[in-house]
Protein backbone atom coordinates (compact mmCIF):
# COMPACT_ATOMS: atom_id res chain seq x y z
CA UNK A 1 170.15 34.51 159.20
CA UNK A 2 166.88 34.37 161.82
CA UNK A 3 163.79 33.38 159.83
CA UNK A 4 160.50 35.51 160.08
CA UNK A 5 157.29 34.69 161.12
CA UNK A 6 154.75 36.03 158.39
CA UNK A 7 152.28 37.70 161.01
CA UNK A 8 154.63 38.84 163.67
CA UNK A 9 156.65 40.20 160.40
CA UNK A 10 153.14 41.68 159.53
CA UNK A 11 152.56 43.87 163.13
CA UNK A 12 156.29 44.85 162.90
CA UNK A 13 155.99 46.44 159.53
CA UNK A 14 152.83 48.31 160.60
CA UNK A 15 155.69 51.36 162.44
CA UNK A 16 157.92 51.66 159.01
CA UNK A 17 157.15 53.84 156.64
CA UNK A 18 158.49 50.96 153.81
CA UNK A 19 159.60 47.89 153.56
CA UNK A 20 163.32 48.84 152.71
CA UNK A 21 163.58 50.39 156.14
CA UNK A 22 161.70 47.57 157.44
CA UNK A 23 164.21 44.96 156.48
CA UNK A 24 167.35 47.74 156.76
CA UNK A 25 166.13 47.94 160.89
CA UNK A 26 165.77 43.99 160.77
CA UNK A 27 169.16 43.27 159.29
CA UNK A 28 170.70 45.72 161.51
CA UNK A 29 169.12 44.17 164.92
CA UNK A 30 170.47 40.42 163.47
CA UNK A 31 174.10 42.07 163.48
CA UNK A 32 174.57 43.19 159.79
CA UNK A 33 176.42 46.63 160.42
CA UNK A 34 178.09 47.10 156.85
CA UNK A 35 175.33 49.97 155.25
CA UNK A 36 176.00 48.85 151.79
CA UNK A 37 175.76 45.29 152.73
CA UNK A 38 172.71 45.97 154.70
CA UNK A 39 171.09 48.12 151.71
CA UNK A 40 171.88 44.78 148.74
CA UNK A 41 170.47 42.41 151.19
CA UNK A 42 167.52 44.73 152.28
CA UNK A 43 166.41 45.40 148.31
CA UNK A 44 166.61 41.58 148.21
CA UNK A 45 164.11 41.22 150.33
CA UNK A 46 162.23 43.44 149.29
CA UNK A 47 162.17 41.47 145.34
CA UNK A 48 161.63 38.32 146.77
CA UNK A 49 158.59 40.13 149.12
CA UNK A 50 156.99 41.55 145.83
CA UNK A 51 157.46 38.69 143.96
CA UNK A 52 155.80 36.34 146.33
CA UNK A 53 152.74 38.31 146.82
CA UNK A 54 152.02 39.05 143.21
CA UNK A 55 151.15 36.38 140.12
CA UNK A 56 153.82 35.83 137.06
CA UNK A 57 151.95 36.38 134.35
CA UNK A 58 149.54 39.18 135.16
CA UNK A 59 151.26 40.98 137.50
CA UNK A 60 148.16 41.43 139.53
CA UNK A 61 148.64 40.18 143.48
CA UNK A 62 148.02 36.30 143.76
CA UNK A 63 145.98 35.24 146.79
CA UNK A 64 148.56 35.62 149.13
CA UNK A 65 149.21 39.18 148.06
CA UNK A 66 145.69 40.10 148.32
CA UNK A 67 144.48 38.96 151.69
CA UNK A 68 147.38 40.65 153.01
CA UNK A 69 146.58 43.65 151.19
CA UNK A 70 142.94 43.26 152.19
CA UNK A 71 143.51 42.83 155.69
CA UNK A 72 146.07 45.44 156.17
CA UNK A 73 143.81 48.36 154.77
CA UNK A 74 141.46 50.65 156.77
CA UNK A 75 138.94 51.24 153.86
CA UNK A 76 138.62 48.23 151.84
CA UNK A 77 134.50 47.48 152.77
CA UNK A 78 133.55 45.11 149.56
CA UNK A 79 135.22 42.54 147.59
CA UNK A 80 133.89 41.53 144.25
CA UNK A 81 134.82 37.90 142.57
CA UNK A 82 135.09 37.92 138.92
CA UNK A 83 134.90 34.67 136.87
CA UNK A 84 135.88 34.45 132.96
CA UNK A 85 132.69 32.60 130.99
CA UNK A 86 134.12 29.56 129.33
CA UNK A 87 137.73 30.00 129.70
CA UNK A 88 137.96 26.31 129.03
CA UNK A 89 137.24 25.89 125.66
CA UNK A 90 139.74 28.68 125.18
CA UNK A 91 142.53 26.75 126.73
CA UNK A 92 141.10 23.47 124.37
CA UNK A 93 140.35 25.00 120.98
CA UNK A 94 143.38 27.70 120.41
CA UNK A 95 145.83 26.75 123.10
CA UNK A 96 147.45 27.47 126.23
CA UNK A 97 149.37 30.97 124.65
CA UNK A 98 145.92 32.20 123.83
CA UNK A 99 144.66 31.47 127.22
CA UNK A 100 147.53 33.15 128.60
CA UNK A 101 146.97 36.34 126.74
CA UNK A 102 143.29 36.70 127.44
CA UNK A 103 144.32 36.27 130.99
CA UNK A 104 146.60 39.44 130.57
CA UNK A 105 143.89 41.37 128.22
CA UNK A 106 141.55 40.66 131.81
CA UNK A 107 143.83 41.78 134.20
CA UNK A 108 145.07 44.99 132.51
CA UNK A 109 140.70 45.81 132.14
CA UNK A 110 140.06 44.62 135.72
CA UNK A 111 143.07 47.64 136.73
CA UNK A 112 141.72 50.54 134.38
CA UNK A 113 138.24 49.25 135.98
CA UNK A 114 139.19 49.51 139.99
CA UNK A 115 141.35 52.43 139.47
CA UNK A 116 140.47 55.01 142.27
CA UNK A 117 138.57 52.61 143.89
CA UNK A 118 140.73 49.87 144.94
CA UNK A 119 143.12 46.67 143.87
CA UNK A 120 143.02 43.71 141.69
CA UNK A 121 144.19 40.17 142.15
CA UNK A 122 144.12 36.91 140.09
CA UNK A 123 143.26 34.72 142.90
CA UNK A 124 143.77 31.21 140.82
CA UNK A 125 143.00 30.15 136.97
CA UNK A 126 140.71 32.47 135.87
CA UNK A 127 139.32 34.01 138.97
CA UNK A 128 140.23 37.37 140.02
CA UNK A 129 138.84 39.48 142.90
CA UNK A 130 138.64 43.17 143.43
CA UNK A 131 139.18 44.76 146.54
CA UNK A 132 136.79 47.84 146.79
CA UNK A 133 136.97 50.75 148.58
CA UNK A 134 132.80 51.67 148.62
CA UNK A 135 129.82 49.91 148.83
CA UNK A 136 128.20 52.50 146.35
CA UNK A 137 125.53 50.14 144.16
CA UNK A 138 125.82 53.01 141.88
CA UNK A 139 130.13 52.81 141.70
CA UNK A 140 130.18 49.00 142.35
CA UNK A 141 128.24 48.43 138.90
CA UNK A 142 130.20 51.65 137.60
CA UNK A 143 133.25 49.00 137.86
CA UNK A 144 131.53 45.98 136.55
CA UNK A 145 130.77 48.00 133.17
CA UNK A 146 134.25 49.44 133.16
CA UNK A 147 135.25 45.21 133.63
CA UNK A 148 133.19 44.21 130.81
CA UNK A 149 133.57 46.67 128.41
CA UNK A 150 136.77 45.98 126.92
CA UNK A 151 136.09 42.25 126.67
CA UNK A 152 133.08 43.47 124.33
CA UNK A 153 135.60 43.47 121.49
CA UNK A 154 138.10 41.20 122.44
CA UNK A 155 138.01 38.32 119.59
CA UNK A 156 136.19 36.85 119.99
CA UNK A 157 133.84 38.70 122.90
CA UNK A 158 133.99 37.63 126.23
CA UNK A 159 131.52 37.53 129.37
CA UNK A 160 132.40 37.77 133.01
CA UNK A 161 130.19 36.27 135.82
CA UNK A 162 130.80 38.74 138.48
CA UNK A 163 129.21 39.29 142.73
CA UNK A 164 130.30 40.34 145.58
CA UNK A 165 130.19 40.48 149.27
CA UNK A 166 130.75 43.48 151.70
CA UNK A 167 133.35 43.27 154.36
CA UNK A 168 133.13 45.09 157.63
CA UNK A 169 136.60 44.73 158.80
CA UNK A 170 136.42 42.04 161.09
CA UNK A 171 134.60 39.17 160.09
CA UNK A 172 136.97 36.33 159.10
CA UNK A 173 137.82 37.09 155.35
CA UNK A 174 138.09 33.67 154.55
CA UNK A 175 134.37 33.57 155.05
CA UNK A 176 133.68 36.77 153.22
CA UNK A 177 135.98 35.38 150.00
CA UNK A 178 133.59 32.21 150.03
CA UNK A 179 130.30 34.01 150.24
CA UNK A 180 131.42 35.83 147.68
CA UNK A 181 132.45 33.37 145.54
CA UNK A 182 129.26 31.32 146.27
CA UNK A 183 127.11 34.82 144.43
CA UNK A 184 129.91 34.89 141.70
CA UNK A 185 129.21 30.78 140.65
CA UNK A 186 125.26 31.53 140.76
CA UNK A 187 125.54 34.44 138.77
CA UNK A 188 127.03 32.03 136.08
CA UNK A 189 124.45 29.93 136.08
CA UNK A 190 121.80 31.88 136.16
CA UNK A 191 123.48 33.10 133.25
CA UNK A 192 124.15 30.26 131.78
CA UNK A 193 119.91 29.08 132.31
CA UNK A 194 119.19 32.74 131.01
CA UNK A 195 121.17 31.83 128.06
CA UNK A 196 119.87 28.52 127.31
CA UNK A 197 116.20 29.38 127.96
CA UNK A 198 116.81 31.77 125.24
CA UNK A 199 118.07 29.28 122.68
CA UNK A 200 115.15 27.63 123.47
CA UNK A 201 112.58 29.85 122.85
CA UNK A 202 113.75 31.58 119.66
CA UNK A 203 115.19 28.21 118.18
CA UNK A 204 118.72 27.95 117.97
């Protein structure tokens, strides 16, 4: 069976309505004329497509998933990183199952949170990104609240460092990701000095 090359695959799929007909048109043009065949092998495809553009445990795309999804939409114009404060210690102090489950409890809040407004993705460990579809100050920290919110009462309470970076469409993402990122890590420690200057002052 001819392999695919994950770009030119890209342009191709831009004139089918889904990938199912995508891959039914491929497998025909490669010689597979048996419908039914066509059809099993075409829904494989389609599993193992899904599966490698989304992450295991959260469901959420992974990386991959995301900058495809990113660059393949008209109206995605800001992308916001989100960081879990002192995920860590989590891990260390109750265990890897607990670390797993607070990464699920993020992921479902990050969804409810972009809802209407774009996608979420768990990028790698505990970093997720959200691919928005306005620049809106007013929206943008409309979706940081919703982000938060639920973590308010998770136990015990949880903080997310969060910033973002707008995206016109045509700079090179990669570069929009990092800047991004960049705002997201100085937000935590501004945080973090905010935090300790506070402990400081009032003694403990």
């Amino acid at each position: 069976m001819g392999s695919m090359n994950l770009e030119l695959e890209g342009e191709h799929k831009k004139g089918f309505p889904n990938r199912f007909e995508y891959y039914d048109k491929w497998l025909l043009d490669l010689g597979v004329e048996d419908p039914v065949a066509r059809a099993i092998m075409a829904n494989r495809y389609c599993d193992l497509e899904i599966q490698a553009d989304h992450d295991n445990l959260t469901g959420l795309y992974n990386e991959r998933g995301f900058d495809k999804y990113v660059k393949s939409s008209t109206n995605i114009v800001y992308l916001l990183y989100i960081d879990i404060d002192d995920f860590g210690p989590i891990n260390k102090n109750w265990g890897h199952q607990a670390g797993d489950d607070l990464l699920k409890f993020v992921s479902k809040a990050l969804e409810n949170a972009i809802e209407g407004f774009g996608v979420a993705g768990r990028l790698h460990g505990d970093e997720f990104a959200l691919a928005v579809t306005t620049k809106d100050p007013q929206i943008i920290e409309m979706i940081k609240t919703k982000c938060q919110e639920p973590l308010d009462k998770y136990p015990p309470p949880i903080t997310l460092s969060m910033a973002g970076s707008a995206w016109d469409g045509k700079e090179n993402l990669a570069y929009v990701k990092e800047r991004a990122d960049l705002k997201m890590l100085n937000n935590k420690e501004d945080r973090k000095r905010q935090q300790q200057n506070e402990q400081a002052k009032y003694g403990y």
